[in-house]
PDB file of N, CA and C in Angstrom:
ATOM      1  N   UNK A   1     -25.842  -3.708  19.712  1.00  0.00           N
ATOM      2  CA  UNK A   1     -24.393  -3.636  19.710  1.00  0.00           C
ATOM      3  C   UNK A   1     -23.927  -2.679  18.619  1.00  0.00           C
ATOM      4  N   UNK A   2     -22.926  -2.295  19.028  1.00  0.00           N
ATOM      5  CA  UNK A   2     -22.838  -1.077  18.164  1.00  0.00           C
ATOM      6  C   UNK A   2     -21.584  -1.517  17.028  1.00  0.00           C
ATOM      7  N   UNK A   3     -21.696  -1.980  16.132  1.00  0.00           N
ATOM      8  CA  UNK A   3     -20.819  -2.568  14.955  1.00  0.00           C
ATOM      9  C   UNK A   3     -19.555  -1.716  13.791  1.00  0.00           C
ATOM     10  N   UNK A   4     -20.365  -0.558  13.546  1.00  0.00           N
ATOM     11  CA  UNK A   4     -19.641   0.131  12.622  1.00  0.00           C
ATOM     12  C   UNK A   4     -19.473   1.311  13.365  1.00  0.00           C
ATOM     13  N   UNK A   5     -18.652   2.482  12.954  1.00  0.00           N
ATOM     14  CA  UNK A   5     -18.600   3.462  12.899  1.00  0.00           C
ATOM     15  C   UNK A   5     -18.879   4.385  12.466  1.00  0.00           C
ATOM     16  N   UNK A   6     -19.511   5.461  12.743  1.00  0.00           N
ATOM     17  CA  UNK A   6     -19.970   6.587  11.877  1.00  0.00           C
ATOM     18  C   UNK A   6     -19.660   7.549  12.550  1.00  0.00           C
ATOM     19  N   UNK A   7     -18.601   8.035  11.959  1.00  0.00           N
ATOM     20  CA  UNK A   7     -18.431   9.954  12.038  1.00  0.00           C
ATOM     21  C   UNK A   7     -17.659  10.551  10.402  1.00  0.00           C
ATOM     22  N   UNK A   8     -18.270  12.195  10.692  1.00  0.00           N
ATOM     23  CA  UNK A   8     -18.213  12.597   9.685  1.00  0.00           C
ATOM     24  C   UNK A   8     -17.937  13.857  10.009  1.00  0.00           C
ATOM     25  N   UNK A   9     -16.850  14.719   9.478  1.00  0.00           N
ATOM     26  CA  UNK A   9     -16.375  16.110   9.198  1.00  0.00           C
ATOM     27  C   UNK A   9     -16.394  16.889   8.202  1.00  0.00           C
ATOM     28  N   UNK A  10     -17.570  17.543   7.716  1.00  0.00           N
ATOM     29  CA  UNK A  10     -17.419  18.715   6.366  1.00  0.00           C
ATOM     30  C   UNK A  10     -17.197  20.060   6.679  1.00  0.00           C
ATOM     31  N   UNK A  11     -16.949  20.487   5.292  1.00  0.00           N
ATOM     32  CA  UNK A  11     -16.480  21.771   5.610  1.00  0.00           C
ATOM     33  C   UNK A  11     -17.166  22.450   4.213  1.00  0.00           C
ATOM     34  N   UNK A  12     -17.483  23.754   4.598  1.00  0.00           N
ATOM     35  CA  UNK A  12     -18.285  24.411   3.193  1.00  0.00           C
ATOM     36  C   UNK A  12     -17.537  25.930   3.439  1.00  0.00           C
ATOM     37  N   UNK A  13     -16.712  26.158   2.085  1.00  0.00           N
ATOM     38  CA  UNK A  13     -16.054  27.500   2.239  1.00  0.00           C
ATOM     39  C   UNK A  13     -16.318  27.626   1.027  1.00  0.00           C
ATOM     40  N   UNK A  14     -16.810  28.854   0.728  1.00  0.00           N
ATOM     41  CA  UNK A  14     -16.552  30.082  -0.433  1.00  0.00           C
ATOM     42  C   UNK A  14     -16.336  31.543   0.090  1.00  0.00           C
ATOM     43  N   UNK A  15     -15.384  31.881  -0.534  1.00  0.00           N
ATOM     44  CA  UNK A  15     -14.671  33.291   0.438  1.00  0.00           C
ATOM     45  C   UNK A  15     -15.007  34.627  -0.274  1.00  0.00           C
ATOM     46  N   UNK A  16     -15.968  34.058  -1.454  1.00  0.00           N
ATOM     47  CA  UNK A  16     -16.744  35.444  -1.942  1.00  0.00           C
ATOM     48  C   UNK A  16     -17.735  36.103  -1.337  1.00  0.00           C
ATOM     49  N   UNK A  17     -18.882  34.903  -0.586  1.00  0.00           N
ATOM     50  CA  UNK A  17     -19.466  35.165  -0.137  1.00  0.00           C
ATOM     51  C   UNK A  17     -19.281  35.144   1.850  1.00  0.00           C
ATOM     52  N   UNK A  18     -17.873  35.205   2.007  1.00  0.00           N
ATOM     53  CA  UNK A  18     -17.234  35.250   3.284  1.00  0.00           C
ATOM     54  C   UNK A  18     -17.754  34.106   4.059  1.00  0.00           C
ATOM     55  N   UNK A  19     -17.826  32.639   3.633  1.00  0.00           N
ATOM     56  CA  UNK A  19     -19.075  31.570   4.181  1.00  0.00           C
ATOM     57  C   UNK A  19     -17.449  30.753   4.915  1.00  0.00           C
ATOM     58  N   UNK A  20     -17.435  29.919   5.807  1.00  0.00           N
ATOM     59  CA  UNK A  20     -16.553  29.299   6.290  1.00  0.00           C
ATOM     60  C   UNK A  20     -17.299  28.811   7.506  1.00  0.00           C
ATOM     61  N   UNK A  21     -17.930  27.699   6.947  1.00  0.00           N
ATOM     62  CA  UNK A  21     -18.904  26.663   7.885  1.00  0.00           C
ATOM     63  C   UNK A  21     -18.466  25.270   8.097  1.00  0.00           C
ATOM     64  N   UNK A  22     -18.658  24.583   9.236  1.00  0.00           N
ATOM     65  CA  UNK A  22     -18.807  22.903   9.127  1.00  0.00           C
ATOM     66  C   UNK A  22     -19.750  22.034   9.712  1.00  0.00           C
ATOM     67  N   UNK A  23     -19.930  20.971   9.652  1.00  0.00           N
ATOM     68  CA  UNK A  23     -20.659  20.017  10.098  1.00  0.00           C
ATOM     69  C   UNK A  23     -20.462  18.764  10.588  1.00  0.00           C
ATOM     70  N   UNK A  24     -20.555  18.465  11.859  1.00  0.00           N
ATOM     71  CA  UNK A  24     -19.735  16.971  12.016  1.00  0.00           C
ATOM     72  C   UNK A  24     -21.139  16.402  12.508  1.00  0.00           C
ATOM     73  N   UNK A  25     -21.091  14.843  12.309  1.00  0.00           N
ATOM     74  CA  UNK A  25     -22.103  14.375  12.400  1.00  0.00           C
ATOM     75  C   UNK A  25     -21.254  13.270  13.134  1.00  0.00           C
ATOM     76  N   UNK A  26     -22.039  12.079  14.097  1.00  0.00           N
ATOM     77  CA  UNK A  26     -21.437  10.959  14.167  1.00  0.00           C
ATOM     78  C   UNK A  26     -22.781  10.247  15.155  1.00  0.00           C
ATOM     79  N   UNK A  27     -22.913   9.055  15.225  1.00  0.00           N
ATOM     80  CA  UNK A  27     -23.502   8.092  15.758  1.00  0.00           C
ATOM     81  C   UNK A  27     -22.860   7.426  17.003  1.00  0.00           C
ATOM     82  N   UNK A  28     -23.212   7.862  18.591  1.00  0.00           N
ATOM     83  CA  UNK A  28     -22.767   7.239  19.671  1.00  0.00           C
ATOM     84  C   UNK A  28     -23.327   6.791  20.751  1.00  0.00           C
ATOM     85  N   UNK A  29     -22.964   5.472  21.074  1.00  0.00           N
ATOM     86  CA  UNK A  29     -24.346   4.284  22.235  1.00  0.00           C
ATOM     87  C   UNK A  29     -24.422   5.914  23.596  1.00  0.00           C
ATOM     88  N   UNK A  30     -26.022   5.553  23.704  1.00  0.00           N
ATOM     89  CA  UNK A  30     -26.525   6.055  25.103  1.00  0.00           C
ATOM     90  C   UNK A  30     -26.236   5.083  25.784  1.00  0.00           C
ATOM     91  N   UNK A  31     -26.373   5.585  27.348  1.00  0.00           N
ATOM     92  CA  UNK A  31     -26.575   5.258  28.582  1.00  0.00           C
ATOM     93  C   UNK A  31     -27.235   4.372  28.984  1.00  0.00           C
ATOM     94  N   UNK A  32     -28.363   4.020  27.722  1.00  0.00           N
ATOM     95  CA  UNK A  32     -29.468   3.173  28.170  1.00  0.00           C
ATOM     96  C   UNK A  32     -29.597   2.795  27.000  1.00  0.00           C
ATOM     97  N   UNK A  33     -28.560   2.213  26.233  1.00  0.00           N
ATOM     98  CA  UNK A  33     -28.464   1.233  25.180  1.00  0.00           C
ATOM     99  C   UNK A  33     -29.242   1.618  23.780  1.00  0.00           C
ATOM    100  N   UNK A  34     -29.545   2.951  23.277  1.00  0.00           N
ATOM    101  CA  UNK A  34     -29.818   3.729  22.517  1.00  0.00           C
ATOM    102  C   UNK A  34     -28.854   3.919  21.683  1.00  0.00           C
ATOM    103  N   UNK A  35     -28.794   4.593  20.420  1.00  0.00           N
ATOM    104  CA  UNK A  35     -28.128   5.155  19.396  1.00  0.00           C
ATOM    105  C   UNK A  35     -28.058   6.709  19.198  1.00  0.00           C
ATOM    106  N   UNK A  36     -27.443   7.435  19.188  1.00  0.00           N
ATOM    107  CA  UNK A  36     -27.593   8.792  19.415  1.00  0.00           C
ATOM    108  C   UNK A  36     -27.109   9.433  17.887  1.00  0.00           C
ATOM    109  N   UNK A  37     -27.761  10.287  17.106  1.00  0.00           N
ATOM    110  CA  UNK A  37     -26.794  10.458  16.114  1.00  0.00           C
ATOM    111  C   UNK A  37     -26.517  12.293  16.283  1.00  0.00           C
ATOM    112  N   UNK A  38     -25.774  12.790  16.770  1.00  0.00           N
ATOM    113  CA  UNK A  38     -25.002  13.999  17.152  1.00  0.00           C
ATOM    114  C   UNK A  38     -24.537  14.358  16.199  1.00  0.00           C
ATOM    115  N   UNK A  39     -25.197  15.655  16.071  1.00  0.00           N
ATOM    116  CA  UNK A  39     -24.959  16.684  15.254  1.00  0.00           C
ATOM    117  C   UNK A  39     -24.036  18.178  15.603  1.00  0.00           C
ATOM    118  N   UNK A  40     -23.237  18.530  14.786  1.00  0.00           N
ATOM    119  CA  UNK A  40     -22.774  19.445  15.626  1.00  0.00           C
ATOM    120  C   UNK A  40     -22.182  20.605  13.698  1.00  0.00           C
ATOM    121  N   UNK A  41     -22.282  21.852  14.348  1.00  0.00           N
ATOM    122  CA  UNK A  41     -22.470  23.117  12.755  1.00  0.00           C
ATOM    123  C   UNK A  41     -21.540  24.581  13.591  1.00  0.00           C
ATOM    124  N   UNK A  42     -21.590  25.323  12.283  1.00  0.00           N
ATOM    125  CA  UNK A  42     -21.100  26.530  12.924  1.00  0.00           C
ATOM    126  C   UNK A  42     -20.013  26.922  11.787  1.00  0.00           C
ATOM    127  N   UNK A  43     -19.704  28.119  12.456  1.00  0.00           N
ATOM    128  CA  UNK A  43     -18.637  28.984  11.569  1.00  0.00           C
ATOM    129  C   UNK A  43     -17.748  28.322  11.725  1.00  0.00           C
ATOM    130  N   UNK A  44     -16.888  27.939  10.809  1.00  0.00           N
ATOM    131  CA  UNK A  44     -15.375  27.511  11.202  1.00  0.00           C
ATOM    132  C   UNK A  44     -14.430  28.222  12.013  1.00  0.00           C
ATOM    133  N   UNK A  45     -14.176  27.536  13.078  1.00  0.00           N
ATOM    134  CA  UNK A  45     -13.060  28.388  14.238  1.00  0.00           C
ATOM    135  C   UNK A  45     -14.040  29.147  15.461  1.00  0.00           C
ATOM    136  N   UNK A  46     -15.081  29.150  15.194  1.00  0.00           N
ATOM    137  CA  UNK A  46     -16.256  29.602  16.506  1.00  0.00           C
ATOM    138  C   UNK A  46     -16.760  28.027  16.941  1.00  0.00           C
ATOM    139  N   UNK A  47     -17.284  28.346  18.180  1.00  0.00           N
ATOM    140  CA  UNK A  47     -18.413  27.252  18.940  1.00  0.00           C
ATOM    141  C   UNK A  47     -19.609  27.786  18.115  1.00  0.00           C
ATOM    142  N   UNK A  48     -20.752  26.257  17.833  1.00  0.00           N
ATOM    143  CA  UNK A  48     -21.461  26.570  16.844  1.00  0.00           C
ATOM    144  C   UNK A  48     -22.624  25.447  17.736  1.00  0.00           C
ATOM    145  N   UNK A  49     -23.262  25.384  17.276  1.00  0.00           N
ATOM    146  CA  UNK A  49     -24.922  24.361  17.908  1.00  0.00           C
ATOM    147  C   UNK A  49     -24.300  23.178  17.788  1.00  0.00           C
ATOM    148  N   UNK A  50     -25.409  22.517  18.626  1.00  0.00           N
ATOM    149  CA  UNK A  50     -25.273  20.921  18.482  1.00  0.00           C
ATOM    150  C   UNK A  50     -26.420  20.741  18.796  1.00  0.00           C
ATOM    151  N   UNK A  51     -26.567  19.025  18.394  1.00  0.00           N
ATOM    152  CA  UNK A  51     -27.918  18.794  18.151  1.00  0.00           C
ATOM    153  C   UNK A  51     -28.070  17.153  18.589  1.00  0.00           C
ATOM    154  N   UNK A  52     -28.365  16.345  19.517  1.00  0.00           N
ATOM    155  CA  UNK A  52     -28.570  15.029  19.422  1.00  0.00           C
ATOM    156  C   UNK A  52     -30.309  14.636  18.640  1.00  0.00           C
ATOM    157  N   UNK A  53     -30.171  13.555  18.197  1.00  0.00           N
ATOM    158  CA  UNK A  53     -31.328  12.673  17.695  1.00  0.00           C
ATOM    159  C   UNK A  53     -31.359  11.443  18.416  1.00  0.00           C
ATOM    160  N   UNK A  54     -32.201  10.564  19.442  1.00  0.00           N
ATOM    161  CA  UNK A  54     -32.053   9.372  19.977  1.00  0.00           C
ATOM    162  C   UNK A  54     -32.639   8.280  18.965  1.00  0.00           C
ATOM    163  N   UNK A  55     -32.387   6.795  18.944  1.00  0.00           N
ATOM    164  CA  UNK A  55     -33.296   6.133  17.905  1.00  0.00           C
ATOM    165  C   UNK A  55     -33.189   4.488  19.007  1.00  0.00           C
ATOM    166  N   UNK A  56     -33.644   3.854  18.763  1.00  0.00           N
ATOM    167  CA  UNK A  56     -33.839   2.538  19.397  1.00  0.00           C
ATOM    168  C   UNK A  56     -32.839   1.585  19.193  1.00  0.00           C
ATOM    169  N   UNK A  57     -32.348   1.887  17.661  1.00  0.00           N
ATOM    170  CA  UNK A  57     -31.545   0.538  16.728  1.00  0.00           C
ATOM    171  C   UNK A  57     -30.444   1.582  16.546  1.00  0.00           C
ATOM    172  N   UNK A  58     -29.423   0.637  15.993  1.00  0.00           N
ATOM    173  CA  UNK A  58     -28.598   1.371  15.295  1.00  0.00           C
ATOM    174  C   UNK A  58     -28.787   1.649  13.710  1.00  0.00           C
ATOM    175  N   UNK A  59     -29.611   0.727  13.562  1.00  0.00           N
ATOM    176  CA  UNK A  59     -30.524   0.621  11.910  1.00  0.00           C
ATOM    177  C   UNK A  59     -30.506   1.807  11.846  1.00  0.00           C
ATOM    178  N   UNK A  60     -32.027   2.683  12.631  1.00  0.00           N
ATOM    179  CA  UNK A  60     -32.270   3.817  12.488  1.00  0.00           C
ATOM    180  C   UNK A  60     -31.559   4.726  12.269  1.00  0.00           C
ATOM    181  N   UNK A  61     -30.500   4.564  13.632  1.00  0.00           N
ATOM    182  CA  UNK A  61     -30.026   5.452  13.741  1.00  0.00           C
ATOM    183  C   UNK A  61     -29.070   5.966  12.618  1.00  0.00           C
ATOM    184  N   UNK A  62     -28.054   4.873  11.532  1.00  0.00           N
ATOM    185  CA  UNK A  62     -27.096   5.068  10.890  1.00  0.00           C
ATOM    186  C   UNK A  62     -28.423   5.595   9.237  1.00  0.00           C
ATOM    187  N   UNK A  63     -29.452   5.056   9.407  1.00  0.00           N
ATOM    188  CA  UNK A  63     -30.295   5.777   8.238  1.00  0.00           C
ATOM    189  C   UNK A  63     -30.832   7.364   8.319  1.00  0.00           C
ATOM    190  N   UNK A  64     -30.582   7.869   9.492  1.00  0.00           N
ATOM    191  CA  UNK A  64     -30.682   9.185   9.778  1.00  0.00           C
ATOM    192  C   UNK A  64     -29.640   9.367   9.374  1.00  0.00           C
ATOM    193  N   UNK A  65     -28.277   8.939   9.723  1.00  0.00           N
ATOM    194  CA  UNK A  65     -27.140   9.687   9.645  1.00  0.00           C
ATOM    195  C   UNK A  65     -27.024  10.122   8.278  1.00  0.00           C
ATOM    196  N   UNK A  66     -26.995   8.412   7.104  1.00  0.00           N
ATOM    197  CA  UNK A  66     -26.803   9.467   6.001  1.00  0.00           C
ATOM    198  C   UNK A  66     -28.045   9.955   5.085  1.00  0.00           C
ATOM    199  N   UNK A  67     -29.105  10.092   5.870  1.00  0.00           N
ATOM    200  CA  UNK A  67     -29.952  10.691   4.696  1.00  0.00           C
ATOM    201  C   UNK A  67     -29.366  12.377   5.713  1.00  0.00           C
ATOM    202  N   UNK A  68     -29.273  12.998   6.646  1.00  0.00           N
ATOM    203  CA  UNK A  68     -28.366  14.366   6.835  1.00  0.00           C
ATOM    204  C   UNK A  68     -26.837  14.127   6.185  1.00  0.00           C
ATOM    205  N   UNK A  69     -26.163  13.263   5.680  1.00  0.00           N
ATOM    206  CA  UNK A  69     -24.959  13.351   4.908  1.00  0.00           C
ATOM    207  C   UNK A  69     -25.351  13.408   3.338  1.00  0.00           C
ATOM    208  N   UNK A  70     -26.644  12.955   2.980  1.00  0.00           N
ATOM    209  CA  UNK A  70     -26.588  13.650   1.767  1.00  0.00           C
ATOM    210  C   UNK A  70     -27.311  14.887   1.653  1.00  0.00           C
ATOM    211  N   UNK A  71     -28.324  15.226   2.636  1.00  0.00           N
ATOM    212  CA  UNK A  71     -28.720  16.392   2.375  1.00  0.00           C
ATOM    213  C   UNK A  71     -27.429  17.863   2.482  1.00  0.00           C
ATOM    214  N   UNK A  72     -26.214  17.574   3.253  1.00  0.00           N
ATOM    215  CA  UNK A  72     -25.090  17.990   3.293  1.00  0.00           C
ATOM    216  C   UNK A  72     -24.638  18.656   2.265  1.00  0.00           C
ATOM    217  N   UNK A  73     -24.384  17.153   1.466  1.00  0.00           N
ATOM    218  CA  UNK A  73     -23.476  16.718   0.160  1.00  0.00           C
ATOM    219  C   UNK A  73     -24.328  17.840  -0.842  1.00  0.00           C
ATOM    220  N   UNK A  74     -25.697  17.919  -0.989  1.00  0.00           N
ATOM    221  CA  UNK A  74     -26.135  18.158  -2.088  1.00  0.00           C
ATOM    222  C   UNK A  74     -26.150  19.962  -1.760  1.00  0.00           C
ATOM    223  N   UNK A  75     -26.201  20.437  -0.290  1.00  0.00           N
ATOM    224  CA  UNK A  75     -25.888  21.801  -0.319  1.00  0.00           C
ATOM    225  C   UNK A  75     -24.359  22.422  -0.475  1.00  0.00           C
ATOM    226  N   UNK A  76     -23.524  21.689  -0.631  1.00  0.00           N
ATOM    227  CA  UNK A  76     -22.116  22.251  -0.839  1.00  0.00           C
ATOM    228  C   UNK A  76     -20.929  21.182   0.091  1.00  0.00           C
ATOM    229  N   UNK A  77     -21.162  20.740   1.177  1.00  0.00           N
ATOM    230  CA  UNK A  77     -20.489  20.336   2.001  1.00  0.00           C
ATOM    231  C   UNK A  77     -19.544  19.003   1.318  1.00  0.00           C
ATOM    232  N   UNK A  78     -18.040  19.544   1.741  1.00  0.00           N
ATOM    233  CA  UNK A  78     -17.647  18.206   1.584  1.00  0.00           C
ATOM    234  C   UNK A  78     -16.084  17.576   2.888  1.00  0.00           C
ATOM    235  N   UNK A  79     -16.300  16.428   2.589  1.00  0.00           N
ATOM    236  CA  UNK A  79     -15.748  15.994   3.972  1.00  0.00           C
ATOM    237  C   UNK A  79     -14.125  16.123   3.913  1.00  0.00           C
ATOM    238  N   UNK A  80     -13.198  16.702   5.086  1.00  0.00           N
ATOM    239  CA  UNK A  80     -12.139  17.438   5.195  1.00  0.00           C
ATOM    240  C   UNK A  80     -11.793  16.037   6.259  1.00  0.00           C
ATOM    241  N   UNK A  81     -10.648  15.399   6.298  1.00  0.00           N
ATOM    242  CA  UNK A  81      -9.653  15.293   7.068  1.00  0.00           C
ATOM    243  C   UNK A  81     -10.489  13.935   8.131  1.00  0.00           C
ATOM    244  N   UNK A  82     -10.341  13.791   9.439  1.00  0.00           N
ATOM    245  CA  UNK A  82     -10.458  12.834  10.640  1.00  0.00           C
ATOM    246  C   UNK A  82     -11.502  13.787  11.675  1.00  0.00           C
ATOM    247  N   UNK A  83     -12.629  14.033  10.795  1.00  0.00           N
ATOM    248  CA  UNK A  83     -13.566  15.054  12.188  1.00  0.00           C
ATOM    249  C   UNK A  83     -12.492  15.896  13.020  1.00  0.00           C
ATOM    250  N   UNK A  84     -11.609  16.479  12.477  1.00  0.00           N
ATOM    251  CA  UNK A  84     -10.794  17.836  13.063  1.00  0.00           C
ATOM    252  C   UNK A  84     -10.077  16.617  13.832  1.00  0.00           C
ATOM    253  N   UNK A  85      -9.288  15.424  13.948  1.00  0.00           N
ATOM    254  CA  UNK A  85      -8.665  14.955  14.866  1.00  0.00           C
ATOM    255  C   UNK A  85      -7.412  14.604  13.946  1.00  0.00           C
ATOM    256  N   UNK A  86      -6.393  15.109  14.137  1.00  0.00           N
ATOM    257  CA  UNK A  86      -5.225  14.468  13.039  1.00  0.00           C
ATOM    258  C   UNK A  86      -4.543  13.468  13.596  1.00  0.00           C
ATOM    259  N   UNK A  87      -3.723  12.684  12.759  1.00  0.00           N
ATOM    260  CA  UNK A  87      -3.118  11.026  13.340  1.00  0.00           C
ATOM    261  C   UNK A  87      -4.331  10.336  13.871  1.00  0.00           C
ATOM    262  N   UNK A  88      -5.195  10.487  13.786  1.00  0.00           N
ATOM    263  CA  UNK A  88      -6.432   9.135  13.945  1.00  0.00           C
ATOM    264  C   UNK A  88      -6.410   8.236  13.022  1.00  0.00           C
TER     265      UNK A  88
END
């Protein structure tokens, strides 16, 4: 059962080095009662990759999530706003 929530929106800008990137991450039930933790990157304002991870539990799955939210954190990234959704 899927209990908590996990999503996440960063954003990494320095405009010296012309960088204007983000990263949204979030955790959502499969089809077949799985945990998915979806990854998604890119230039800010372009379509950029995405990436699913499947896991069995949601255990797993939310311990993937933030060991990629701190590897994030510790390269520059920090979290902006409602995952790009405003009034949420």
């Amino acid at each position: 059962m899927f209990h908590c929530r996990f999503q996440l929106y960063c954003q990494r800008v320095d405009a010296s080095k012309n960088m204007a990137r983000y990263y949204a991450l979030s955790i959502q039930p499969t089809l077949f009662g799985e945990m998915a933790v979806v990854r998604a990157w890119g230039r800010i304002g372009k379509r950029g990759g995405e990436k699913s991870e499947v896991f069995p539990t949601e255990r797993e799955a939310a311990s993937r999530f933030l060991e990629l939210v701190r590897r994030k954190r510790q390269r520059g990234y920090r979290p902006v706003g409602n995952c790009g959704h405003l009034g949420v």
